[in-house]
C-alpha atoms as a PDB file:
ATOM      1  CA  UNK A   1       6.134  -4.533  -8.368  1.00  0.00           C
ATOM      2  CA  UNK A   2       4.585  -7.753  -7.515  1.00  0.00           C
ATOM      3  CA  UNK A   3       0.627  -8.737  -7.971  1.00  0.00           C
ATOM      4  CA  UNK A   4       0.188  -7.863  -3.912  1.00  0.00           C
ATOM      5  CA  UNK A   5       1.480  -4.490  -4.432  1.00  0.00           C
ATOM      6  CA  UNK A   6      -0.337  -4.020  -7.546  1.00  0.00           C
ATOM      7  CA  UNK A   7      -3.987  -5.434  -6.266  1.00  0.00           C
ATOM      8  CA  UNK A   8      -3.146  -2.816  -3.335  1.00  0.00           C
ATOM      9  CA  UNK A   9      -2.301  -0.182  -5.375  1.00  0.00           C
ATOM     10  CA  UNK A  10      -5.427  -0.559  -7.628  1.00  0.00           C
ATOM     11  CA  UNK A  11      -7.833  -0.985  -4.114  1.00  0.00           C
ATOM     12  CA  UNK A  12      -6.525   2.464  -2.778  1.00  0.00           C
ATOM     13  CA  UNK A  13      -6.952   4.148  -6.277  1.00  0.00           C
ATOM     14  CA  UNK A  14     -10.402   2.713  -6.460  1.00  0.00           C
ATOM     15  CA  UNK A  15     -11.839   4.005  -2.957  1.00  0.00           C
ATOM     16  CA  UNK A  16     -11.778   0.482  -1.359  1.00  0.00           C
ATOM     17  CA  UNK A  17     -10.214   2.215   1.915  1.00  0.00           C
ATOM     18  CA  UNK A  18      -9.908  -1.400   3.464  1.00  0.00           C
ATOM     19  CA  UNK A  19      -9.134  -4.681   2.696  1.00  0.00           C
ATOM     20  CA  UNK A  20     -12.673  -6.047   3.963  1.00  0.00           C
ATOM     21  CA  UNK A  21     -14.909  -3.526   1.593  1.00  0.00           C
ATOM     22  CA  UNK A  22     -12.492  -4.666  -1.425  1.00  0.00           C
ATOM     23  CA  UNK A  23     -12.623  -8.606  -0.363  1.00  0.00           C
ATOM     24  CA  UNK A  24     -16.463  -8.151  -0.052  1.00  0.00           C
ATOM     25  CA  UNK A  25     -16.508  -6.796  -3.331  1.00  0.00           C
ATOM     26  CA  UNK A  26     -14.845  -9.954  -4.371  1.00  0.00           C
ATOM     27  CA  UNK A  27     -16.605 -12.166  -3.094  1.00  0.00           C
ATOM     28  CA  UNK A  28     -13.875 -13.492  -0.874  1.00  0.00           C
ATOM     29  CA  UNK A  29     -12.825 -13.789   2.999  1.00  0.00           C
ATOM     30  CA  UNK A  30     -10.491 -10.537   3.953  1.00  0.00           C
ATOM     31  CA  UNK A  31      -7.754 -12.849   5.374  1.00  0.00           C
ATOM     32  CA  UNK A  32      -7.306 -14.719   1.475  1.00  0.00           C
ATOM     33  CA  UNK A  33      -7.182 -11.246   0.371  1.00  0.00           C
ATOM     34  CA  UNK A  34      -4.154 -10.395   2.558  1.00  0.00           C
ATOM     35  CA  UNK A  35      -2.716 -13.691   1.588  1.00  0.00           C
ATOM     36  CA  UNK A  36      -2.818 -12.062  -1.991  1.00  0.00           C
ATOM     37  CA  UNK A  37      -1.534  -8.555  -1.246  1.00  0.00           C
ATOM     38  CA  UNK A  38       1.452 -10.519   1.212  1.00  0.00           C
ATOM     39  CA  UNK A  39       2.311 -12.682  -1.231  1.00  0.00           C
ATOM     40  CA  UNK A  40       2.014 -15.760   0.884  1.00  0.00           C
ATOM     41  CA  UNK A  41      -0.878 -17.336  -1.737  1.00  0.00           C
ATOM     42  CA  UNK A  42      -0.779 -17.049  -5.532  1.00  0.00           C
ATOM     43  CA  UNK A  43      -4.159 -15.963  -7.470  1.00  0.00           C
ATOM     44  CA  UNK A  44      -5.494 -18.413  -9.439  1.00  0.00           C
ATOM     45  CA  UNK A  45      -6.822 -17.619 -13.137  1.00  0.00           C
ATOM     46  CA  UNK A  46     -10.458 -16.601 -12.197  1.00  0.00           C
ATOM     47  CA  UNK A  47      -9.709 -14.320  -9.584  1.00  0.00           C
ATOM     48  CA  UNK A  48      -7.227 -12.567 -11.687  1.00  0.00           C
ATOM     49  CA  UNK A  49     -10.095 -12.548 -14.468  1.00  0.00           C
ATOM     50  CA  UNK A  50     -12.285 -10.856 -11.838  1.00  0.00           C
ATOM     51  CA  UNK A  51      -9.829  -8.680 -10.869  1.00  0.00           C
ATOM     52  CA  UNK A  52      -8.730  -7.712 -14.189  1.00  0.00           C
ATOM     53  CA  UNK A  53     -12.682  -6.636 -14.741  1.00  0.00           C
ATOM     54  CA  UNK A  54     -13.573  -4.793 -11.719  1.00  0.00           C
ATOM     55  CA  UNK A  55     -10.590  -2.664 -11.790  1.00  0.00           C
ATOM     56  CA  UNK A  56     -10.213  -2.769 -15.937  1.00  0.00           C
ATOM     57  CA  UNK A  57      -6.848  -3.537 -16.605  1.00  0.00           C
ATOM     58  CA  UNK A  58      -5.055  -6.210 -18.203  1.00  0.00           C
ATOM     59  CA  UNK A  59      -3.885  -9.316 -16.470  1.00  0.00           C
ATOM     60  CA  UNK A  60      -0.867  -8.712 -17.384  1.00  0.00           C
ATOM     61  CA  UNK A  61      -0.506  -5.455 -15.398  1.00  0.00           C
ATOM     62  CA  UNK A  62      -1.707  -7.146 -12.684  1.00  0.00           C
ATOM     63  CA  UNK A  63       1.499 -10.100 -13.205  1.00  0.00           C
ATOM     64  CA  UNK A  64       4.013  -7.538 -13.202  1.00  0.00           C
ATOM     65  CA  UNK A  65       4.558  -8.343 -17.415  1.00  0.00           C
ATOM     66  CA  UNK A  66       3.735  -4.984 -17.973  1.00  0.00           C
ATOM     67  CA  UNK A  67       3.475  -1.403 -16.606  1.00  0.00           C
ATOM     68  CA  UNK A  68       1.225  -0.083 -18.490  1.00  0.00           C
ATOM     69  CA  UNK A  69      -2.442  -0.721 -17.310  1.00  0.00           C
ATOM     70  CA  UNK A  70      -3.608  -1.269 -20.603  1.00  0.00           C
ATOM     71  CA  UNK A  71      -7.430  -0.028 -19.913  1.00  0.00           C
ATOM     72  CA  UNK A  72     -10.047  -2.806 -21.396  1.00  0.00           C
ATOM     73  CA  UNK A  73     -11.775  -1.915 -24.233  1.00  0.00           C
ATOM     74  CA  UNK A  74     -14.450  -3.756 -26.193  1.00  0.00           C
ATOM     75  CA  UNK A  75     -11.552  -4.373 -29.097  1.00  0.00           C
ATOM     76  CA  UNK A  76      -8.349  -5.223 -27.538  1.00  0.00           C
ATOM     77  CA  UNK A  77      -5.760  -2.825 -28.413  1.00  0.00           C
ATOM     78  CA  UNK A  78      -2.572  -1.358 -26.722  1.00  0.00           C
ATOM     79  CA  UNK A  79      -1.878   2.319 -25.816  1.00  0.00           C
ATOM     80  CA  UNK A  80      -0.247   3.097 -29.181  1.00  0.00           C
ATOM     81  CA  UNK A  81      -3.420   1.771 -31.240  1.00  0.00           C
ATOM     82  CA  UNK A  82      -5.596   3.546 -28.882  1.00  0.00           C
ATOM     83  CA  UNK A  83      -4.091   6.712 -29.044  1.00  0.00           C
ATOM     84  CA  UNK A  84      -3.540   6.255 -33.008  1.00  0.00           C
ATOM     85  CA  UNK A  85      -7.340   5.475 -33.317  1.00  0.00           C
ATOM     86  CA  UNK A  86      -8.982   8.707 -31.356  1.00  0.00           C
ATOM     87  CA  UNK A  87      -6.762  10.826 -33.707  1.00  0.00           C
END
């Protein structure tokens, strides 16, 4: 899945029911975010930051180096630690 797909994905799951209430959100113009979601312009570092934060998972979901969202957490730890830790 690529970070287009992805950034969609996470929009529709979030209630952003259109690309202009998510790019407000963001902070940018509606046609960069389609740029994004086509895959016609690549995210730079701070916009993957933000996005990482509003929708709280790692950046590396959001690169396609992982499937698993990975939920942010005050400490950093994976699914496995997380799980092992609330037992």
């Amino acid at each position: 899945m690529t970070f287009g797909e992805r950034l969609s994905e996470l929009a529709e799951e979030n209630g952003f029911s259109t690309r202009k209430q998510l790019a407000d959100e963001l902070g940018i113009p509606s046609t960069t975010l389609r740029n994004y979601e086509k895959g016609s312009r690549e995210p730079g570092h701070s916009f993957l930051k933000q996005v990482s934060q509003l929708f709280n998972v790692s950046v590396d979901y959001l690169l396609g180096l992982t499937d698993e969202k990975e939920t942010l957490k005050n400490f950093r730890v994976n699914k496995a630690e997380q799980i092992l830790i609330e037992n």
